[in-house]
N, C-alpha and C. Protein backbone atom coordinates (compact mmCIF):
# COMPACT_ATOMS: atom_id res chain seq x y z
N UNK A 1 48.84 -50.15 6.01
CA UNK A 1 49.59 -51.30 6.45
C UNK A 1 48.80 -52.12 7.46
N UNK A 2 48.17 -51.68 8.40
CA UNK A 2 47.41 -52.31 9.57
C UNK A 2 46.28 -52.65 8.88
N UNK A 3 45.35 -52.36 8.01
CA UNK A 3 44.08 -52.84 6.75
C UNK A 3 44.97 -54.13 6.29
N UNK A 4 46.16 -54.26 5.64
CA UNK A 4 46.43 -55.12 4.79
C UNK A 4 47.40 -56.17 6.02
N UNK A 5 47.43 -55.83 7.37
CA UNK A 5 48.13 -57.35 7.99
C UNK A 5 46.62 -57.72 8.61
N UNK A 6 45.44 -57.10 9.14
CA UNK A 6 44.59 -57.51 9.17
C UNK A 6 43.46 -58.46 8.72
N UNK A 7 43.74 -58.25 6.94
CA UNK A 7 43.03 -58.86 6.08
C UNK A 7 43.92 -60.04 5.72
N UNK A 8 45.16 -59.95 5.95
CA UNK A 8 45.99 -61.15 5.97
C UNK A 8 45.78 -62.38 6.95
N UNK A 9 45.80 -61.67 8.53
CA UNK A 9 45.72 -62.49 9.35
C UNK A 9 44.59 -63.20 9.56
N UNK A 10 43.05 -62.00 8.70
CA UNK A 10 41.38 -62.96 9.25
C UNK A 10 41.85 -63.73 7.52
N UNK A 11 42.46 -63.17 6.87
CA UNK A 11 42.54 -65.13 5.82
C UNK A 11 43.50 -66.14 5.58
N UNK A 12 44.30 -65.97 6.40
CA UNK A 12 45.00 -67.30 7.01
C UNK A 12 44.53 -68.06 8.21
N UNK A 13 43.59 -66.89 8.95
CA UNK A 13 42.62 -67.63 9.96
C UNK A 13 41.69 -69.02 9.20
N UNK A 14 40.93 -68.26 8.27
CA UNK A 14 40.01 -68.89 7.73
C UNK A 14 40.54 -70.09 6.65
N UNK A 15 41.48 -70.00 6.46
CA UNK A 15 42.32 -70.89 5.79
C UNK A 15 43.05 -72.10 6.66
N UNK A 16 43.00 -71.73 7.79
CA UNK A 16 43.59 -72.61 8.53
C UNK A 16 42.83 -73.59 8.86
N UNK A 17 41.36 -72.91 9.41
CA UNK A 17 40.34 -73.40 9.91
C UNK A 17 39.91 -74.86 8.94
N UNK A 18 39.99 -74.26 7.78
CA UNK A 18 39.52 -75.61 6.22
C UNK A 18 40.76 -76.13 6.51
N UNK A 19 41.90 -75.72 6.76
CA UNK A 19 42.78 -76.79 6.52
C UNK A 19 43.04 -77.90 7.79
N UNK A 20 42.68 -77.37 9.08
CA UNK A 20 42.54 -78.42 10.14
C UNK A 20 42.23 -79.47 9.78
N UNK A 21 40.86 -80.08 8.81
CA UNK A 21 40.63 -81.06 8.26
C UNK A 21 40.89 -82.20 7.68
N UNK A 22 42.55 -81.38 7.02
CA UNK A 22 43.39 -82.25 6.33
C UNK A 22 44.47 -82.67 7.21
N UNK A 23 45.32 -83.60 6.21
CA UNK A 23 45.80 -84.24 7.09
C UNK A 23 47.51 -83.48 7.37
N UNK A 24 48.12 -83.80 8.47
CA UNK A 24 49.28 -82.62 8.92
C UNK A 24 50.10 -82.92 7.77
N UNK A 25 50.97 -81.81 7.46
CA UNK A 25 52.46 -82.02 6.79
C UNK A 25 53.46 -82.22 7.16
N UNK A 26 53.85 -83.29 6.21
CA UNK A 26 55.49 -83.63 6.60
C UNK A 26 56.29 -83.52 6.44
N UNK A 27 57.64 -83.67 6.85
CA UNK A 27 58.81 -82.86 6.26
C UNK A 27 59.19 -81.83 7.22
N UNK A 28 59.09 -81.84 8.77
CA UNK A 28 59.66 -80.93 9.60
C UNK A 28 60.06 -79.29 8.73
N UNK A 29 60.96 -78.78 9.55
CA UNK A 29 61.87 -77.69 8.45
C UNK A 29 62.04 -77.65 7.20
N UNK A 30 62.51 -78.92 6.88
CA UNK A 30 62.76 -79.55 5.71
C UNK A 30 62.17 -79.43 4.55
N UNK A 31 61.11 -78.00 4.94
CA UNK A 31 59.94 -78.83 3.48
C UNK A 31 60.75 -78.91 2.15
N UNK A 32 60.16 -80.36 1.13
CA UNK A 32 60.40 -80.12 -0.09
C UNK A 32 59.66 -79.92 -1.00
N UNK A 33 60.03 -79.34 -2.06
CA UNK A 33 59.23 -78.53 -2.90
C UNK A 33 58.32 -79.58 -3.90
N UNK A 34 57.94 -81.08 -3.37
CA UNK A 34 57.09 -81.49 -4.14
C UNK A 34 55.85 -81.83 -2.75
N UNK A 35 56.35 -81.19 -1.72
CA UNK A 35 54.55 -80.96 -0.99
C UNK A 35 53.60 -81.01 -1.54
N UNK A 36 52.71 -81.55 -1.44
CA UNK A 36 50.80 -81.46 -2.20
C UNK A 36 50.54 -81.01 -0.89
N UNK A 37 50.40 -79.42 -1.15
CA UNK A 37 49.23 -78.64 0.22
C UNK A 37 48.41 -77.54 -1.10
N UNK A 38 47.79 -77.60 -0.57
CA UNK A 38 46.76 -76.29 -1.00
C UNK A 38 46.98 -74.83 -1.03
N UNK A 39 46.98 -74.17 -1.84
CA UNK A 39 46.87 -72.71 -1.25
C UNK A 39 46.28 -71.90 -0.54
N UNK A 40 46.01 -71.25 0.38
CA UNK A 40 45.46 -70.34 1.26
C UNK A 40 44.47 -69.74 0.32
N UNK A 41 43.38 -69.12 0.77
CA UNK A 41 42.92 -67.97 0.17
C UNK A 41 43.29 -66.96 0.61
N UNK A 42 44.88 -66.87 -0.11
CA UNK A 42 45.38 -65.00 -0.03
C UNK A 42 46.14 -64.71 -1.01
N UNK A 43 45.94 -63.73 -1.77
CA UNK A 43 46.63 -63.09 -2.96
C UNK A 43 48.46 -63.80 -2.69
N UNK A 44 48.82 -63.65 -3.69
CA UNK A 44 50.37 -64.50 -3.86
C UNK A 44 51.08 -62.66 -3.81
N UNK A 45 51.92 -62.48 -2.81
CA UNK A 45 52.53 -61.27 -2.58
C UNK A 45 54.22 -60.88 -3.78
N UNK A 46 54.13 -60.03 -4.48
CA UNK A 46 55.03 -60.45 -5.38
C UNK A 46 56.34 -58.83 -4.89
N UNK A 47 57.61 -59.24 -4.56
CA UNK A 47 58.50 -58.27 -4.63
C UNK A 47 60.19 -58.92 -4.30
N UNK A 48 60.86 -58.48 -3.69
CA UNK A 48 62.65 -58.67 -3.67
C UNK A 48 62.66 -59.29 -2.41
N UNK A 49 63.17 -60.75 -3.08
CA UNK A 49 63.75 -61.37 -2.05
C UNK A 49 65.47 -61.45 -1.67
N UNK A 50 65.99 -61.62 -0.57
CA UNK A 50 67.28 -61.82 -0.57
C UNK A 50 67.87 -63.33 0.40
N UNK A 51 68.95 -63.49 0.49
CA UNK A 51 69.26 -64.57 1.55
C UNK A 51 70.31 -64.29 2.44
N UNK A 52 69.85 -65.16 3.48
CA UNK A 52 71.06 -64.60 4.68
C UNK A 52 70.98 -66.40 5.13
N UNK A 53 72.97 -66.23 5.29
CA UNK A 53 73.74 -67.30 6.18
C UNK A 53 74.80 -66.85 6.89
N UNK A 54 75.71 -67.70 6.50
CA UNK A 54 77.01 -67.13 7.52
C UNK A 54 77.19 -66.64 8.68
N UNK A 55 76.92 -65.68 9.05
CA UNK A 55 77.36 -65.36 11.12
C UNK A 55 75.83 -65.63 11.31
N UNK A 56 74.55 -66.22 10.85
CA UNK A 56 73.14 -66.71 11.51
C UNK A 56 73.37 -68.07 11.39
N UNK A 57 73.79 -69.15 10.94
CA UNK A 57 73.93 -70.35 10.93
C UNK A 57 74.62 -70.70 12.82
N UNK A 58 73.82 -71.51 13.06
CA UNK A 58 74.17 -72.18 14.41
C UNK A 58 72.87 -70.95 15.61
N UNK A 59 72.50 -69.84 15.07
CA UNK A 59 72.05 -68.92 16.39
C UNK A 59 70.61 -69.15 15.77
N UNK A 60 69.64 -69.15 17.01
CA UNK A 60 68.55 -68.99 16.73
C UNK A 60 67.45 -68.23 16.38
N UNK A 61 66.34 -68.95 15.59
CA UNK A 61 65.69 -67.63 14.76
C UNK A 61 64.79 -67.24 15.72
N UNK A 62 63.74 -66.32 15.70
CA UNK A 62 62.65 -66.22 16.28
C UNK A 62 61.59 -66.78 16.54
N UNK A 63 61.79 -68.35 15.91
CA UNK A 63 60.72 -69.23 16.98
C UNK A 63 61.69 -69.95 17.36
N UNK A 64 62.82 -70.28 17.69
CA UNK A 64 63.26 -70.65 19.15
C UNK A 64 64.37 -71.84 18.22
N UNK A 65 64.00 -72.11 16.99
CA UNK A 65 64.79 -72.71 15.94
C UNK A 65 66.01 -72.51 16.00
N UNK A 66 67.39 -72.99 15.49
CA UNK A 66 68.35 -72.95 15.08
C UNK A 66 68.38 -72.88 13.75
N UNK A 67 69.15 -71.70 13.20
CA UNK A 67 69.16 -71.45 11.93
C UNK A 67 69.95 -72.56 11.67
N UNK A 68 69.75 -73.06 10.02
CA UNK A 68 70.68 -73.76 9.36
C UNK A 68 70.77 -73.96 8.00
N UNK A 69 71.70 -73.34 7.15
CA UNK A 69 71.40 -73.11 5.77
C UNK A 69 70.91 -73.71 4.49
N UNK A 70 70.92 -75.33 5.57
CA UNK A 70 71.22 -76.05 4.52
C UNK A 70 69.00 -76.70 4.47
N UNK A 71 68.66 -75.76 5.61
CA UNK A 71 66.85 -76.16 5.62
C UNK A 71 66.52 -75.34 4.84
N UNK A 72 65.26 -75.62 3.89
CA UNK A 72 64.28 -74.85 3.37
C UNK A 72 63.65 -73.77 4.42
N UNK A 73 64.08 -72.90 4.60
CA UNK A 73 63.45 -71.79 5.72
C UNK A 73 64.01 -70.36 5.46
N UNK A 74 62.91 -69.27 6.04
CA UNK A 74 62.49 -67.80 5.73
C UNK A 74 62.19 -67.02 6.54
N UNK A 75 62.52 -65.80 6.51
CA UNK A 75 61.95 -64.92 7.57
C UNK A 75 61.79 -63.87 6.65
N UNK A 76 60.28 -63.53 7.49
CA UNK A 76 59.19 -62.55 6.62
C UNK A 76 58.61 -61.71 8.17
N UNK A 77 58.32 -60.36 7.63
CA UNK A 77 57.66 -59.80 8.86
C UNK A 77 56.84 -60.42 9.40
N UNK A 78 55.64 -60.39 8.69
CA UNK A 78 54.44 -60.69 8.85
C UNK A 78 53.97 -61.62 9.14
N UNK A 79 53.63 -63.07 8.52
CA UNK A 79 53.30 -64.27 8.37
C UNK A 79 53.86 -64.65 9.97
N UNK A 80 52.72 -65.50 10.29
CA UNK A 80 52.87 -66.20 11.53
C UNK A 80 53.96 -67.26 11.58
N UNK A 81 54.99 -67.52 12.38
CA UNK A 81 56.06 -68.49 12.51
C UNK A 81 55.12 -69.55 12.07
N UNK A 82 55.95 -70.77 11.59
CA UNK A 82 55.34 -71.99 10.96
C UNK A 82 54.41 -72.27 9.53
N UNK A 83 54.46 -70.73 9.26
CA UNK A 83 54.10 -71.01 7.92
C UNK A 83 54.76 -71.18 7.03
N UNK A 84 54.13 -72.36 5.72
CA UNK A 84 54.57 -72.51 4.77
C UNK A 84 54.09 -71.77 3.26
N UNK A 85 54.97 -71.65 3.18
CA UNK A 85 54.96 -70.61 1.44
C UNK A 85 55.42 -71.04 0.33
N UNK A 86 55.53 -70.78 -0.60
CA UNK A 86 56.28 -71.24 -2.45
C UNK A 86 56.32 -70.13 -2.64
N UNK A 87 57.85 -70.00 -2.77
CA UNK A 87 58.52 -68.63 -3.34
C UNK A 87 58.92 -69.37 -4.76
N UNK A 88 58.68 -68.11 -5.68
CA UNK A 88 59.12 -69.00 -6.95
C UNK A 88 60.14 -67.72 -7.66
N UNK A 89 61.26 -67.61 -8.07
CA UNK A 89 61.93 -67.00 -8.70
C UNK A 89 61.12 -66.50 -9.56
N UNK A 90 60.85 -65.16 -10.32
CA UNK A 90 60.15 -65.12 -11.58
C UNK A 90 61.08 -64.46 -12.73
N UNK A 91 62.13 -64.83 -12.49
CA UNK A 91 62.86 -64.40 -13.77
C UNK A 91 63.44 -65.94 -14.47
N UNK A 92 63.38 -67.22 -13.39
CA UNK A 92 63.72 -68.30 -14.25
C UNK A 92 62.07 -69.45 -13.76
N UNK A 93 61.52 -69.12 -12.81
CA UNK A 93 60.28 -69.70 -13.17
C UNK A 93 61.12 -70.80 -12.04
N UNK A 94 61.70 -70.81 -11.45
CA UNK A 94 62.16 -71.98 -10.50
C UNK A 94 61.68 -71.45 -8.58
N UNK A 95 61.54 -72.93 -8.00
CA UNK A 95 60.23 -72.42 -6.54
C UNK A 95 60.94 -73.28 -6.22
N UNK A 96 60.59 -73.28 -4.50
CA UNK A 96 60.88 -74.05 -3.34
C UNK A 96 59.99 -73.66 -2.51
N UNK A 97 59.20 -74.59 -1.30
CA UNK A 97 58.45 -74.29 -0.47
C UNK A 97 59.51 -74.45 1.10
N UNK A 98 59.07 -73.00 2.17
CA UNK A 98 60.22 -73.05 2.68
C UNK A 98 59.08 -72.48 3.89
N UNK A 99 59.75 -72.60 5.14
CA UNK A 99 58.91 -72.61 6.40
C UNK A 99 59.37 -71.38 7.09
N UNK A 100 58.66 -70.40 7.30
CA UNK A 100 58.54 -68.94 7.97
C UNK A 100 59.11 -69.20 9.14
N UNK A 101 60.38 -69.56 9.59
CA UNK A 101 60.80 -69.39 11.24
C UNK A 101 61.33 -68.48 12.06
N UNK A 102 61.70 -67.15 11.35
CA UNK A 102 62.41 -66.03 11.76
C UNK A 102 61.70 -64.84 11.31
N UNK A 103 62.33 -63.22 11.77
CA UNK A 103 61.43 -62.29 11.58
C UNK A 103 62.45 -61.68 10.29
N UNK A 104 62.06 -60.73 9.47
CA UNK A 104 62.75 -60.48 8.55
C UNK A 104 62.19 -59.84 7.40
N UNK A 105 62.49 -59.53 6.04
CA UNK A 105 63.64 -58.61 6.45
C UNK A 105 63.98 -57.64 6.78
N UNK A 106 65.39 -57.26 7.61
CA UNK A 106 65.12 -55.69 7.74
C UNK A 106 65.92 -54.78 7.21
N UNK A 107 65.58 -54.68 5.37
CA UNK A 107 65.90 -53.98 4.67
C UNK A 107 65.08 -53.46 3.76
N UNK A 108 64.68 -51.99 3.76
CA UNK A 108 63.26 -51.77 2.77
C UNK A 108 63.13 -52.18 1.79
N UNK A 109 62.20 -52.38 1.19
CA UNK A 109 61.98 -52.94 -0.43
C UNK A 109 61.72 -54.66 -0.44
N UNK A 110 62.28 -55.53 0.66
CA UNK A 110 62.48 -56.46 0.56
C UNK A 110 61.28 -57.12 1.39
N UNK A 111 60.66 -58.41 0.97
CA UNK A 111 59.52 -58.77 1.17
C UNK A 111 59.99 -60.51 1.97
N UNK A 112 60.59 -61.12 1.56
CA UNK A 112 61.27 -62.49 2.50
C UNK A 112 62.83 -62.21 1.88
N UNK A 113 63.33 -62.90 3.41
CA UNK A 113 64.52 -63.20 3.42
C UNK A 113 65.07 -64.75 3.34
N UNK A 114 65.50 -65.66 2.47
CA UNK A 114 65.29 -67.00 2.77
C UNK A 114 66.93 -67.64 3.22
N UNK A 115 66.97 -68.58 3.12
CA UNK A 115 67.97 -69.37 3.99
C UNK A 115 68.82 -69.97 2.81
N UNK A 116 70.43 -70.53 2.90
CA UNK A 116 70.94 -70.92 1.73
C UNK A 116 70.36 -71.69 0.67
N UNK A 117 70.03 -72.62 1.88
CA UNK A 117 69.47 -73.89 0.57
C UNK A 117 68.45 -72.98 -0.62
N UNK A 118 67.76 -72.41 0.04
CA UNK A 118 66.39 -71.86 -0.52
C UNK A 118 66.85 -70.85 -1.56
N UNK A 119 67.70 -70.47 -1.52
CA UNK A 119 68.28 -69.17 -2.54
C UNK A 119 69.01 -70.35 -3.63
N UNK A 120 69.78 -71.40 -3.00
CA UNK A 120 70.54 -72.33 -4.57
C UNK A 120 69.25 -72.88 -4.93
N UNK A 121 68.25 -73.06 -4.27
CA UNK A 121 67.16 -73.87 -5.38
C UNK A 121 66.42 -73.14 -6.54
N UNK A 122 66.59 -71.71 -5.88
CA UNK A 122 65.76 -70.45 -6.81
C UNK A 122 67.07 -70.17 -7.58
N UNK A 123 67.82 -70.36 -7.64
CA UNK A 123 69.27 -70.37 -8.69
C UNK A 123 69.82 -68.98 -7.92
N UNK A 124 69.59 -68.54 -6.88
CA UNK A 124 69.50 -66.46 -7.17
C UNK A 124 70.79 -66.75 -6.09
N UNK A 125 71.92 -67.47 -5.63
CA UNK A 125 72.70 -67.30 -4.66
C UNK A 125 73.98 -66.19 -5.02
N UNK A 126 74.50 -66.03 -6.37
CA UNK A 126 75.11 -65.19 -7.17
C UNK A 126 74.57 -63.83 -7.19
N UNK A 127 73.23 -63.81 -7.76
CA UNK A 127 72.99 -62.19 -7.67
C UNK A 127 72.34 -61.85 -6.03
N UNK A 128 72.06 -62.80 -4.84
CA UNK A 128 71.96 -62.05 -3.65
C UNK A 128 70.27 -61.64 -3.74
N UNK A 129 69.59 -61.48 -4.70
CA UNK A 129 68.25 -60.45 -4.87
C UNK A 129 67.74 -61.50 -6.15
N UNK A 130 66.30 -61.22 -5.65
CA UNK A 130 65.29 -61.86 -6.83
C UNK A 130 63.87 -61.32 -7.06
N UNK A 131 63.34 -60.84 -7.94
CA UNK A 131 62.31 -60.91 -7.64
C UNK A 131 61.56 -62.05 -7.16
N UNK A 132 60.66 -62.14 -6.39
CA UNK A 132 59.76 -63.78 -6.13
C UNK A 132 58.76 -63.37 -6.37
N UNK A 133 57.67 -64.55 -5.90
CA UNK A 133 55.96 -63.88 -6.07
C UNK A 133 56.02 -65.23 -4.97
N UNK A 134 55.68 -64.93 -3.77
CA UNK A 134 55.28 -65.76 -2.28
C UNK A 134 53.90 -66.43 -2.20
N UNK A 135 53.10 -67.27 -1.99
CA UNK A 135 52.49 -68.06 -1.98
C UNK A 135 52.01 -68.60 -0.21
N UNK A 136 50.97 -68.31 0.46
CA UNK A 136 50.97 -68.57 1.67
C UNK A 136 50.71 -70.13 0.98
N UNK A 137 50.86 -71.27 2.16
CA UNK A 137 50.36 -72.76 1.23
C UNK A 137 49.72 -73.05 2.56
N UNK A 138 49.63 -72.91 3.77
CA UNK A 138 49.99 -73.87 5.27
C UNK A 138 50.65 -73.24 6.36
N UNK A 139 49.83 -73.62 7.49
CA UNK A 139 50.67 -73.63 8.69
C UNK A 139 50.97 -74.79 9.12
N UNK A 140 51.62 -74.45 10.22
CA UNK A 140 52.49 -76.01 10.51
C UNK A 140 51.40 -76.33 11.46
């Protein structure tokens, strides 16, 4: 586990570094899923996503944010606050790019936790669970 957040963190370093160059992204919280950013050089992480609202809407996440269901936003252990990702459903092939602001999840098996909006865009708000395949794209 400490090999693989290591090799994560020196290539989002190095990814960041090329991406300083370009120009910032827009779309606050908000991101929408027709962003033109680039991908990171880091493998696309593929396992069970779930979503959380209701008693977290209005309290804040772990970068200092106010949750709100209705933003494109995620909480993942790992990934540094402010990153952006493309989670894509892979059982209907449907994505949203959504911004890492909270820590999460903390239920085994499960790899991001995303926010309402982000679960009705991946269609998965009914079954609760999806497989995804995650996509680092950007930091903020």
């Amino acid at each position: 586990m400490r090999v693989l957040r290591s090799r994560l963190f020196a290539a989002l370093a190095a990814g960041l570094l090329s991406a300083m160059a370009q120009p910032a992204l827009a779309g606050g919280t908000d991101a929408s899923p027709e962003m033109q950013v680039a991908a990171l050089p880091l493998p696309p992480m593929k396992g069970i996503a779930s979503w959380y609202g209701g008693r977290h809407a209005g309290r804040p996440t772990a970068s200092g944010e106010i949750h709100s269901p209705h933003l494109r936003t995620a909480a993942h252990r790992d990934l540094p606050l402010g990153t952006f990702v493309r989670v894509t459903n892979l059982k209907n092939g449907r994505s949203c790019v959504v911004k890492v602001n909270d820590r999460g999840p903390y239920v085994a098996g499960r790899i991001i936790d995303l926010s309402e909006r982000a679960a009705r865009d991946l269609a998965m708000l009914n079954d609760g669970l999806a497989t995804v395949r995650v996509e680092v794209l950007s930091h903020e």
